[in-house]
PDB file of N, CA and C in Angstrom:
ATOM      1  N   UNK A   1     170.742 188.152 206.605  1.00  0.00           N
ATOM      2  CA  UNK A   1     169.418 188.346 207.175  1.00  0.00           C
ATOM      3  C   UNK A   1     169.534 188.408 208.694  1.00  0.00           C
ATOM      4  N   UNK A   2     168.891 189.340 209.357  1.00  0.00           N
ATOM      5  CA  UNK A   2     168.693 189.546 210.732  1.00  0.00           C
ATOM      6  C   UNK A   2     168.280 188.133 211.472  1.00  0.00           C
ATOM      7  N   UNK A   3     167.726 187.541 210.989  1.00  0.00           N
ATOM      8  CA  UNK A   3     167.034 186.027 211.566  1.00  0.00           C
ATOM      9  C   UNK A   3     168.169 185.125 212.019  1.00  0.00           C
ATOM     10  N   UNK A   4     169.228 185.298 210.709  1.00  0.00           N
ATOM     11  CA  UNK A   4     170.235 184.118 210.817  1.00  0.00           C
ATOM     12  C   UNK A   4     170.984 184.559 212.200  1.00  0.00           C
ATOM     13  N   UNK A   5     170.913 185.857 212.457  1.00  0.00           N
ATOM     14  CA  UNK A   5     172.636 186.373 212.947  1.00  0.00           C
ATOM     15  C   UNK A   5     171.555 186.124 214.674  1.00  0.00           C
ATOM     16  N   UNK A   6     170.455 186.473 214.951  1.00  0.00           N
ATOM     17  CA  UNK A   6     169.930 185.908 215.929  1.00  0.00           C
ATOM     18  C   UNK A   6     169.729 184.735 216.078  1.00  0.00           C
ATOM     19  N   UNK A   7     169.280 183.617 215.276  1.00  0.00           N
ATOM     20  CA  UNK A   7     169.504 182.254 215.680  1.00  0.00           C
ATOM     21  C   UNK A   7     170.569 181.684 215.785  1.00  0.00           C
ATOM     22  N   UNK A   8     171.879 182.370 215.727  1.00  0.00           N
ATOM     23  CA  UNK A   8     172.942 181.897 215.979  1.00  0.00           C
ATOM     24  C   UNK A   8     173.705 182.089 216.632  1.00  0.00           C
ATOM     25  N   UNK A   9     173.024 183.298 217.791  1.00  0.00           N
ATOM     26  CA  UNK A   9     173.538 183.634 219.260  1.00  0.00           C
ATOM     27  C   UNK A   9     172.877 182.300 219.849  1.00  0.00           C
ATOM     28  N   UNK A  10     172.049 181.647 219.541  1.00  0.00           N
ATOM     29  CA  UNK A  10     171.064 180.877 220.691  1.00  0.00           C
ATOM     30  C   UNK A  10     172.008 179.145 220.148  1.00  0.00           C
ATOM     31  N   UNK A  11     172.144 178.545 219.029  1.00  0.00           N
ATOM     32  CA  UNK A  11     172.953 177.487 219.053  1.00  0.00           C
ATOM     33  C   UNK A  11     174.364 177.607 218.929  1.00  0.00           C
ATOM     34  N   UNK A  12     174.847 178.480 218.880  1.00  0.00           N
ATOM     35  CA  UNK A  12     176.667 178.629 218.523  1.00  0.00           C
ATOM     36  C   UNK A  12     177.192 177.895 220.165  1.00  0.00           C
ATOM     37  N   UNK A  13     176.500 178.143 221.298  1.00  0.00           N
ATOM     38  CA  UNK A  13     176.971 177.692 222.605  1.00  0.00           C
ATOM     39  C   UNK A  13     176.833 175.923 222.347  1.00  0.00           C
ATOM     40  N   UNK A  14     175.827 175.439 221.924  1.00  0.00           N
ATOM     41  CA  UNK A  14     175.505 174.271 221.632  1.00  0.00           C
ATOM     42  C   UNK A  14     176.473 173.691 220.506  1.00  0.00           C
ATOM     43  N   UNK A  15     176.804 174.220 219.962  1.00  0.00           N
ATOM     44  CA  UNK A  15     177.956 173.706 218.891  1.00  0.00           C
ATOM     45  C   UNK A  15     179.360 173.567 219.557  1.00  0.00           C
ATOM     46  N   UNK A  16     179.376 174.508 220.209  1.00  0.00           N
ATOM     47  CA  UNK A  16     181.229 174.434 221.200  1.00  0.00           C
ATOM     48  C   UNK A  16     181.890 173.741 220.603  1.00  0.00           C
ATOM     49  N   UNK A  17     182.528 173.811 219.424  1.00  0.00           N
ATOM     50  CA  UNK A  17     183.855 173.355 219.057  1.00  0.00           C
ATOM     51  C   UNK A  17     183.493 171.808 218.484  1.00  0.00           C
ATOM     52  N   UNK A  18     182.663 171.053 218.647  1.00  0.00           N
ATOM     53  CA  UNK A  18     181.716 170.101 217.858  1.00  0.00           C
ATOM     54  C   UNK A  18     181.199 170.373 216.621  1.00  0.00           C
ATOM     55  N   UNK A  19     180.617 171.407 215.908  1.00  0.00           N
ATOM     56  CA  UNK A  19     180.233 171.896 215.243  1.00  0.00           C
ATOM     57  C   UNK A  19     180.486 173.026 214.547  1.00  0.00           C
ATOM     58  N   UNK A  20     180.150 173.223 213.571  1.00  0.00           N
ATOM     59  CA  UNK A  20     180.328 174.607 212.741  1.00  0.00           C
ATOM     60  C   UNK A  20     179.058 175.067 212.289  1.00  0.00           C
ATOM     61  N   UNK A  21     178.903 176.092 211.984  1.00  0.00           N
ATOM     62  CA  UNK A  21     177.740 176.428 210.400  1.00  0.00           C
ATOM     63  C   UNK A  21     178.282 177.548 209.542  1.00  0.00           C
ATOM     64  N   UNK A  22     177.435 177.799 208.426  1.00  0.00           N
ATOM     65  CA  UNK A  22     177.772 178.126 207.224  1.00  0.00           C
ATOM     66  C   UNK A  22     176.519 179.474 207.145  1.00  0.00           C
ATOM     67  N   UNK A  23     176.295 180.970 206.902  1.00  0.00           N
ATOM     68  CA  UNK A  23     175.212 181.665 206.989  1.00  0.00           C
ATOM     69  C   UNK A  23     175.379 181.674 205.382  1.00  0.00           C
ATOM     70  N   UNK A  24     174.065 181.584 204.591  1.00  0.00           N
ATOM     71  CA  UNK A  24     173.850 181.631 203.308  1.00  0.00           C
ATOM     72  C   UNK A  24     175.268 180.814 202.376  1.00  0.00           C
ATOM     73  N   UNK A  25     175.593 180.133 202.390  1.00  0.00           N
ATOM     74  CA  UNK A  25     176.362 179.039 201.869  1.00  0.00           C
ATOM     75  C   UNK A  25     175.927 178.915 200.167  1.00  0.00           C
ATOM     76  N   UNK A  26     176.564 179.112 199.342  1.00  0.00           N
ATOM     77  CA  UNK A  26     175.815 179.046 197.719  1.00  0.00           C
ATOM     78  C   UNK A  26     176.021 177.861 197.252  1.00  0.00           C
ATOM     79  N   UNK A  27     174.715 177.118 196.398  1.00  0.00           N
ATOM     80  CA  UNK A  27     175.322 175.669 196.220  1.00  0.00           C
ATOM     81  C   UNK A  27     176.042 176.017 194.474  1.00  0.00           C
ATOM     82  N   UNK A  28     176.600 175.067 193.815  1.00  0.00           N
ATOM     83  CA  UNK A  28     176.943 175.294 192.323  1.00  0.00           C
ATOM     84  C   UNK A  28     176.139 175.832 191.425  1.00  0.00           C
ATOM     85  N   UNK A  29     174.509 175.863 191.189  1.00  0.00           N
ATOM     86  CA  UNK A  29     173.967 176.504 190.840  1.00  0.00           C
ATOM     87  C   UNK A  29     173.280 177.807 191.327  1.00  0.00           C
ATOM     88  N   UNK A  30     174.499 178.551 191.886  1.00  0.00           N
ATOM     89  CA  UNK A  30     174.276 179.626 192.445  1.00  0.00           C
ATOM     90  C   UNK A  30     172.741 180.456 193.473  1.00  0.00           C
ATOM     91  N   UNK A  31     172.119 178.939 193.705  1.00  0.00           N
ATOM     92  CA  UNK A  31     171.522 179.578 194.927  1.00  0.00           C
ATOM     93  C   UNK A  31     171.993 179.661 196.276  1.00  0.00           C
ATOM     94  N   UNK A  32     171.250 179.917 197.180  1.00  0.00           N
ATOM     95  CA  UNK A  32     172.018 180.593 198.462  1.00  0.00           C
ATOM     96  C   UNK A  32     170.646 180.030 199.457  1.00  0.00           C
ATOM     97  N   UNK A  33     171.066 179.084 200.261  1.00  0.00           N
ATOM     98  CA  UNK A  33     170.708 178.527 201.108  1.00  0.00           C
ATOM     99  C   UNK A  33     170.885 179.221 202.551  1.00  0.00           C
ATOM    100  N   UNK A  34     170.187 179.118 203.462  1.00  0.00           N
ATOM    101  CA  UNK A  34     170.180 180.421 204.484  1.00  0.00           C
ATOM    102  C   UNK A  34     171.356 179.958 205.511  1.00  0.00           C
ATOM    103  N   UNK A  35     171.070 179.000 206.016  1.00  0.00           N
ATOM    104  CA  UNK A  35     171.701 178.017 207.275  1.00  0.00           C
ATOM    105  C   UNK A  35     171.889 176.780 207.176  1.00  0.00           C
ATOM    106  N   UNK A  36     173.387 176.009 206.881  1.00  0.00           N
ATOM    107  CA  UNK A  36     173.893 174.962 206.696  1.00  0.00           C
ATOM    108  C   UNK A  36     174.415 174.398 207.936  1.00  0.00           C
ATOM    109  N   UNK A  37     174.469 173.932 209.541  1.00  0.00           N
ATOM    110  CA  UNK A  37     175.007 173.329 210.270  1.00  0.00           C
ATOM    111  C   UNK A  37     175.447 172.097 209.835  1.00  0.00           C
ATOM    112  N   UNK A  38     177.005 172.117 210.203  1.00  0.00           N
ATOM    113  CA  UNK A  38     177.494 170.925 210.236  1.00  0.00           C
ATOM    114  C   UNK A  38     177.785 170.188 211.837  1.00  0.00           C
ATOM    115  N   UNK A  39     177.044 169.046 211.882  1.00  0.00           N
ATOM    116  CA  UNK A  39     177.699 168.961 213.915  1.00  0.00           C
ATOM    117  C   UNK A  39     177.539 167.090 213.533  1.00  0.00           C
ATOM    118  N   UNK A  40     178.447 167.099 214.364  1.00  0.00           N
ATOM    119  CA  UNK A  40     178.903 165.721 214.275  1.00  0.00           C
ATOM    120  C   UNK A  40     179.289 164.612 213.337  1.00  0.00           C
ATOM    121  N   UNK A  41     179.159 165.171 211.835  1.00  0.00           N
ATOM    122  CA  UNK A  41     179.625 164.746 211.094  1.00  0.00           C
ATOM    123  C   UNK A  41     178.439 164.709 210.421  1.00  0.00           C
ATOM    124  N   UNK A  42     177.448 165.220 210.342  1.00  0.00           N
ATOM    125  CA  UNK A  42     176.467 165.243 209.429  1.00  0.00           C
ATOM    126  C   UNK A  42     175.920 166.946 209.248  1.00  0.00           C
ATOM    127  N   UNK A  43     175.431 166.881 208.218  1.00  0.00           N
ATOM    128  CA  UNK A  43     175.208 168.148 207.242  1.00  0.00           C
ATOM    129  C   UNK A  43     173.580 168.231 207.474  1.00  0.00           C
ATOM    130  N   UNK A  44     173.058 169.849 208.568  1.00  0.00           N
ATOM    131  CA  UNK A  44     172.124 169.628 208.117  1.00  0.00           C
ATOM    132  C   UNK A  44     171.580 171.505 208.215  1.00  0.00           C
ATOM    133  N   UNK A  45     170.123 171.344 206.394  1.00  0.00           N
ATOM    134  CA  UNK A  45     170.173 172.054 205.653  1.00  0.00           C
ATOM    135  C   UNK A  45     168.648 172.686 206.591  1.00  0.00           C
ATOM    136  N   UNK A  46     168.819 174.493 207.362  1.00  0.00           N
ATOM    137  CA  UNK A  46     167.643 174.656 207.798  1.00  0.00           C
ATOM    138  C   UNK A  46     167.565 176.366 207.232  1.00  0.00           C
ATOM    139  N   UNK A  47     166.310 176.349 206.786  1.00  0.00           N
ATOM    140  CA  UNK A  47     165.343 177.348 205.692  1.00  0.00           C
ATOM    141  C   UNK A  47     165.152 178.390 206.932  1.00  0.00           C
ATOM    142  N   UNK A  48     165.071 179.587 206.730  1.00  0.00           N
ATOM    143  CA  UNK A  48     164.411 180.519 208.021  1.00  0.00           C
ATOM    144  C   UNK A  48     163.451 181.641 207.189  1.00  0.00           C
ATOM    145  N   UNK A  49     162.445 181.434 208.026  1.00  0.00           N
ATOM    146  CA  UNK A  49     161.858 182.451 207.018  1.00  0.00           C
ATOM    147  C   UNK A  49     160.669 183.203 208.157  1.00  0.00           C
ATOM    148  N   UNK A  50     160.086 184.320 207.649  1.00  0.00           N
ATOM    149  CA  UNK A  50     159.384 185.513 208.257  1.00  0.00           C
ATOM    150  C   UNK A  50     157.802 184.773 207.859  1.00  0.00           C
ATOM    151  N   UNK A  51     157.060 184.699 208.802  1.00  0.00           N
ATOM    152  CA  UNK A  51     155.864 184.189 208.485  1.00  0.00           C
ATOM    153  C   UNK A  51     154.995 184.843 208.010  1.00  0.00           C
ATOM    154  N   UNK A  52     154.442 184.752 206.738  1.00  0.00           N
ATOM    155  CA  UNK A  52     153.953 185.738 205.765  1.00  0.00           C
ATOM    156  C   UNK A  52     152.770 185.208 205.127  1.00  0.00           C
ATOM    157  N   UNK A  53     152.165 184.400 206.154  1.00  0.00           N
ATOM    158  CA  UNK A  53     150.905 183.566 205.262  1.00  0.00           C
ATOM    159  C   UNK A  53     150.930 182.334 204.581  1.00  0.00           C
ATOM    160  N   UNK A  54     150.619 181.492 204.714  1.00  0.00           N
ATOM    161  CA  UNK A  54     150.371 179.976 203.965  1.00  0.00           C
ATOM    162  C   UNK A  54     151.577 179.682 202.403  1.00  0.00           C
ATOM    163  N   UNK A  55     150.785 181.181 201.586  1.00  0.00           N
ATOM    164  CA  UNK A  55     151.394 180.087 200.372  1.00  0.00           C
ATOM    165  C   UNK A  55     152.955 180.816 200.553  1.00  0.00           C
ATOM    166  N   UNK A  56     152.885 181.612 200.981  1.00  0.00           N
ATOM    167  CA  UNK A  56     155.111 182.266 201.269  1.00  0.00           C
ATOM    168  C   UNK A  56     155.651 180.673 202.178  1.00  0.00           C
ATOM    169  N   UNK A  57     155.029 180.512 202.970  1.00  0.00           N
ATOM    170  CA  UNK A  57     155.498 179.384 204.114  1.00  0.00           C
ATOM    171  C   UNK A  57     155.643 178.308 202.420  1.00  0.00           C
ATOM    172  N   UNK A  58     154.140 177.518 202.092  1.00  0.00           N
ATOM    173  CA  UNK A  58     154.477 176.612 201.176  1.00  0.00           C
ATOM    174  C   UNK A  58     155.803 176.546 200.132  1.00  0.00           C
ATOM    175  N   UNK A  59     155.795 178.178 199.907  1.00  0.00           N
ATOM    176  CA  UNK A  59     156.943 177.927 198.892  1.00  0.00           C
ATOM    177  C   UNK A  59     158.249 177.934 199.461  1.00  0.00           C
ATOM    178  N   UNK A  60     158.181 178.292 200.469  1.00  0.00           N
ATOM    179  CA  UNK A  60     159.332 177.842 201.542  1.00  0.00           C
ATOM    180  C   UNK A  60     159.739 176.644 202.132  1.00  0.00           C
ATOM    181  N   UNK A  61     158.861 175.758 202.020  1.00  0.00           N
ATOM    182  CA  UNK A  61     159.121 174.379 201.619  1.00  0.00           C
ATOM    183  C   UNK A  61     159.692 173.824 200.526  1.00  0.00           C
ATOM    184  N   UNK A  62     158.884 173.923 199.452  1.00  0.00           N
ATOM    185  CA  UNK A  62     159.616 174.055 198.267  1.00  0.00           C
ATOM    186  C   UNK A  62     160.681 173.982 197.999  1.00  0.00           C
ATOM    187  N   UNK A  63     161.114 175.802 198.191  1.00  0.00           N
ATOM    188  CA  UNK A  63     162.145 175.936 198.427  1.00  0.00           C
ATOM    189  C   UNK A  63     163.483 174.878 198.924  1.00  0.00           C
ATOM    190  N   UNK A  64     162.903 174.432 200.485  1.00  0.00           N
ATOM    191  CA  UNK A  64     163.855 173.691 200.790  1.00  0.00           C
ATOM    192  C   UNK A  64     163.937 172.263 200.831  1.00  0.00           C
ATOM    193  N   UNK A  65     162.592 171.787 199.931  1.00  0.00           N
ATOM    194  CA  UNK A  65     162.707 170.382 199.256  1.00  0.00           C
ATOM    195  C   UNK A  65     163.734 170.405 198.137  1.00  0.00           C
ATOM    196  N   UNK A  66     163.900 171.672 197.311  1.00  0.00           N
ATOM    197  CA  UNK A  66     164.776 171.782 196.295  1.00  0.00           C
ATOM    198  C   UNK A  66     166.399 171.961 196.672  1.00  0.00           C
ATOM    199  N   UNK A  67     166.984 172.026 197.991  1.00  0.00           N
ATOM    200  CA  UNK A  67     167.828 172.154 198.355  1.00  0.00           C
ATOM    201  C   UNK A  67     168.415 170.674 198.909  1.00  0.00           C
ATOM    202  N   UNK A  68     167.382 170.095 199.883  1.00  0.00           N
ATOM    203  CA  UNK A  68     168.098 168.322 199.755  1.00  0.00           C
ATOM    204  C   UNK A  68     167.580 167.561 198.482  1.00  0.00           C
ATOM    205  N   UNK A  69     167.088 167.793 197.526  1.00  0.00           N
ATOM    206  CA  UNK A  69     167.150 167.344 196.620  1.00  0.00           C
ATOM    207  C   UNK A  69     168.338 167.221 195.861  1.00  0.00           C
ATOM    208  N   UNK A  70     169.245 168.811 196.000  1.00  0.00           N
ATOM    209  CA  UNK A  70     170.235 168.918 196.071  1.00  0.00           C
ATOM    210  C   UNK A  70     171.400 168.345 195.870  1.00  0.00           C
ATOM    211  N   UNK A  71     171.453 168.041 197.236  1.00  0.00           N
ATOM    212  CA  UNK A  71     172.368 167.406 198.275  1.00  0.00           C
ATOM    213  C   UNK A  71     172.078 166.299 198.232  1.00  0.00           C
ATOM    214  N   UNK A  72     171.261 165.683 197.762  1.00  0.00           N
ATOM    215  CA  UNK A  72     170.642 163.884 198.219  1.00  0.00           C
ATOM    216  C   UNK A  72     170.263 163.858 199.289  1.00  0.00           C
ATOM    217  N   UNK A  73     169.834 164.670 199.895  1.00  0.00           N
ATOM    218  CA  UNK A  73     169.342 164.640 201.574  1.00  0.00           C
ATOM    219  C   UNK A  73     167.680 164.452 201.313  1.00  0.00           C
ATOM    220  N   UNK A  74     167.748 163.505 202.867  1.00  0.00           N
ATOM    221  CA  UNK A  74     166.104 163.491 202.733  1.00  0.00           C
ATOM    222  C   UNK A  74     165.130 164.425 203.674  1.00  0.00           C
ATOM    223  N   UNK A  75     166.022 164.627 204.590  1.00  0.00           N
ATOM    224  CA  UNK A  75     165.044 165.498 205.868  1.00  0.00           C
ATOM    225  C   UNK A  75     166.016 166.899 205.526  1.00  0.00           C
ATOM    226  N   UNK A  76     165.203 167.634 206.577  1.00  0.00           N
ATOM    227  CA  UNK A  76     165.908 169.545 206.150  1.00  0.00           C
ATOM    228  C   UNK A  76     164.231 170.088 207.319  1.00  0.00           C
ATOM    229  N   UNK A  77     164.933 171.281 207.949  1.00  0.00           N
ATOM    230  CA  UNK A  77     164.377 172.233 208.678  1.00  0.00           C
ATOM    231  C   UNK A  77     163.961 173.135 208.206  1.00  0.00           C
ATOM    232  N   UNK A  78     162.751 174.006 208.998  1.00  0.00           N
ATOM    233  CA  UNK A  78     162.195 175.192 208.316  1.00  0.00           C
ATOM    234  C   UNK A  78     162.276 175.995 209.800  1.00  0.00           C
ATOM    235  N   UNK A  79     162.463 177.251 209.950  1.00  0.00           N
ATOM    236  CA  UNK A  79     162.246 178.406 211.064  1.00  0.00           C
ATOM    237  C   UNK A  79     161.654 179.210 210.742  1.00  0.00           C
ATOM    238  N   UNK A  80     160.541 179.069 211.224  1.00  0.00           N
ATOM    239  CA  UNK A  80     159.615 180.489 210.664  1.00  0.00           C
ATOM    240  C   UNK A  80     159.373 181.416 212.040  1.00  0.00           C
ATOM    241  N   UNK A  81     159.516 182.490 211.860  1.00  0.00           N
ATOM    242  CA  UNK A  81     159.276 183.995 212.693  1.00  0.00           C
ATOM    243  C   UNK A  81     158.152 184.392 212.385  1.00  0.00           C
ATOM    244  N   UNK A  82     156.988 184.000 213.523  1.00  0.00           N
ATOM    245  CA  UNK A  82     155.487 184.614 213.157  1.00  0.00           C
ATOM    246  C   UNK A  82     155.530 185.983 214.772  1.00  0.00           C
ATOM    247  N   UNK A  83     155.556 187.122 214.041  1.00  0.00           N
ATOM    248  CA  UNK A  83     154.973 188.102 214.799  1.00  0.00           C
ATOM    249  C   UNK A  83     153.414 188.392 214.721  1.00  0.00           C
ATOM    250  N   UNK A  84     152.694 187.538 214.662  1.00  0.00           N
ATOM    251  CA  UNK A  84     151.113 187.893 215.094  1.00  0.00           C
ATOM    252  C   UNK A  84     150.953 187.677 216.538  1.00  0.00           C
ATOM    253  N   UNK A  85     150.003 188.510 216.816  1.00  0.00           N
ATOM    254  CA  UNK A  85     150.024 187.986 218.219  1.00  0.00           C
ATOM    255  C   UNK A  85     148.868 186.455 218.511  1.00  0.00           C
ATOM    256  N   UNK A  86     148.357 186.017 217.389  1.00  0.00           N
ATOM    257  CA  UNK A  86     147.575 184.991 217.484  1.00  0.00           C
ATOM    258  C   UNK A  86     148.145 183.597 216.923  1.00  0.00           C
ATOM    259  N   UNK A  87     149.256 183.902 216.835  1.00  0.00           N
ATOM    260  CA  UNK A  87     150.202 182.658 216.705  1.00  0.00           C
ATOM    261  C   UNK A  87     150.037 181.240 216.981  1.00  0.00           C
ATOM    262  N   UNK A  88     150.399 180.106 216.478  1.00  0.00           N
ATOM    263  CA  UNK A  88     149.997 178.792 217.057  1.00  0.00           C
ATOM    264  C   UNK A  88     151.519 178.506 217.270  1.00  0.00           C
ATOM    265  N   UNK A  89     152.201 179.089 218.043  1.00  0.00           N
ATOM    266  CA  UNK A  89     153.965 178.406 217.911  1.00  0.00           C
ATOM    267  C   UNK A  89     153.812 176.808 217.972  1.00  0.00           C
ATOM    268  N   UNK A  90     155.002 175.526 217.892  1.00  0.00           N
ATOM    269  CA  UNK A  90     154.991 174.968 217.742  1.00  0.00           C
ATOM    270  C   UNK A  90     156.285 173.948 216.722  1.00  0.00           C
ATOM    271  N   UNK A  91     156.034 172.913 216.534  1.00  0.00           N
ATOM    272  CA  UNK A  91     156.579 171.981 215.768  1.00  0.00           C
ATOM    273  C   UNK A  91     156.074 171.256 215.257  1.00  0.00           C
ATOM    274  N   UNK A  92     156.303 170.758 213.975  1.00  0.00           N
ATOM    275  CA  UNK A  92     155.539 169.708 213.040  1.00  0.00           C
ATOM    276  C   UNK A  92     156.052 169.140 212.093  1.00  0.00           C
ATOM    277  N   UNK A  93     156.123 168.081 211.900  1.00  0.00           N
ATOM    278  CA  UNK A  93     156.732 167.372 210.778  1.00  0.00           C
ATOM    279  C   UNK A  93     155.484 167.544 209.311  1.00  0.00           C
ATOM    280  N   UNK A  94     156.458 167.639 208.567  1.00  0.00           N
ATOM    281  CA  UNK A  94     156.188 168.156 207.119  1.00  0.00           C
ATOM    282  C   UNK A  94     156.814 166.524 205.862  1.00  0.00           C
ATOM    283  N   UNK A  95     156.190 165.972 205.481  1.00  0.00           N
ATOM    284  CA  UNK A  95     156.286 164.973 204.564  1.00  0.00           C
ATOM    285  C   UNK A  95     155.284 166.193 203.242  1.00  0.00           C
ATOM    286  N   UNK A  96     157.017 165.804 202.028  1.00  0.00           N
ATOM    287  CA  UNK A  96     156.903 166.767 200.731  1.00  0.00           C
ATOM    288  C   UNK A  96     157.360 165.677 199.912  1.00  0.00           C
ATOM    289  N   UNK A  97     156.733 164.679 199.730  1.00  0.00           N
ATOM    290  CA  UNK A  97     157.275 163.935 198.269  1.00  0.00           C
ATOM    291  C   UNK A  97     158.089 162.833 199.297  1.00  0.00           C
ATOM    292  N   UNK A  98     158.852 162.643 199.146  1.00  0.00           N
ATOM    293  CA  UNK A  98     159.984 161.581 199.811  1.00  0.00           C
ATOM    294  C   UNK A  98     160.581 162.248 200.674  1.00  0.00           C
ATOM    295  N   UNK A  99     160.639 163.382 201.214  1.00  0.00           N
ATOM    296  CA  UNK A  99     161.162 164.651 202.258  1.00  0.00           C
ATOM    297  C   UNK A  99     160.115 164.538 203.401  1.00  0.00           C
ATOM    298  N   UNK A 100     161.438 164.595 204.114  1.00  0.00           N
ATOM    299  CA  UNK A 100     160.790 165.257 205.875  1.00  0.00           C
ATOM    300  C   UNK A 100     161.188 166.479 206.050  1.00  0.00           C
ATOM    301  N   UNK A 101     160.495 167.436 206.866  1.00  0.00           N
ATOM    302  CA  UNK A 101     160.751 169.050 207.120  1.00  0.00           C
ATOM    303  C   UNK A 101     160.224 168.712 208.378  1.00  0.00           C
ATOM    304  N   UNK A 102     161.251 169.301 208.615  1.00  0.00           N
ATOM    305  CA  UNK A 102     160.933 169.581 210.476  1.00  0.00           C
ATOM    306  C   UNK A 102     160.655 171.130 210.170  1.00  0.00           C
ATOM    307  N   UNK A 103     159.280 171.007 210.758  1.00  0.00           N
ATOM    308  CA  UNK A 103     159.006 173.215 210.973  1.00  0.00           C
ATOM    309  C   UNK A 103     158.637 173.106 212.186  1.00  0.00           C
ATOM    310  N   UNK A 104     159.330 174.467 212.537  1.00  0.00           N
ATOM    311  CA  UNK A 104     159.337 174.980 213.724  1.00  0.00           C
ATOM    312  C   UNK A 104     158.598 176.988 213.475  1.00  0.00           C
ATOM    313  N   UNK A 105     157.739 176.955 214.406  1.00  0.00           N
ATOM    314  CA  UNK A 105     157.293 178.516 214.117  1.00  0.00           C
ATOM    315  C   UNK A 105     157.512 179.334 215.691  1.00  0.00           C
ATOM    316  N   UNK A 106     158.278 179.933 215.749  1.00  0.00           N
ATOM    317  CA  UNK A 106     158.187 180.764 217.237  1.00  0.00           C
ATOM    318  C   UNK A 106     157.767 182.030 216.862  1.00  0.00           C
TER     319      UNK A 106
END
């Protein structure tokens, strides 16, 4: 996806040899997770997605509640790409069941 290969001109400098990541990484039951960073010794699992209205975003949560569910992880990221021009960019924490989501919308 075009999203990944641009968000990863902007942290790959921030990783310098500390870190790695993984673009679409498949877990054993053959789904495919977008962006896996590993940095400092912890694993963490972030969703990117095209902002497409409420319930695409919701299930994009979902989505990536079902991925540290996974993993046994409790928190996990969301990146959403809103091209409207009436945008609310921002950050917000997301509580999904026993999950934290950090979303971020630029």
């Amino acid at each position: 996806m075009w999203e990944e290969n641009i968000f990863c001109f902007f942290f790959k400098p921030i990783l310098n040899g500390v870190g790695n990541y993984s673009i679409e990484p498949q877990t054993r039951n053959s789904e495919r997770m977008d962006l896996v960073i590993f940095y400092r010794g912890e694993q963490n699992i972030l969703e990117l997605k095209i902002w497409r209205g409420n319930a695409y975003n919701q299930r994009g949560e979902q989505q990536l509640s079902g991925y540290l569910d996974y993993f046994h992880m409790k928190k996990g990221y969301m990146l959403s790409f809103d091209f409207n021009k009436n945008k609310t960019p921002g950050i917000q924490e997301i509580v999904l069941g026993d999950k934290l989501l950090i979303e971020a919308v630029v």
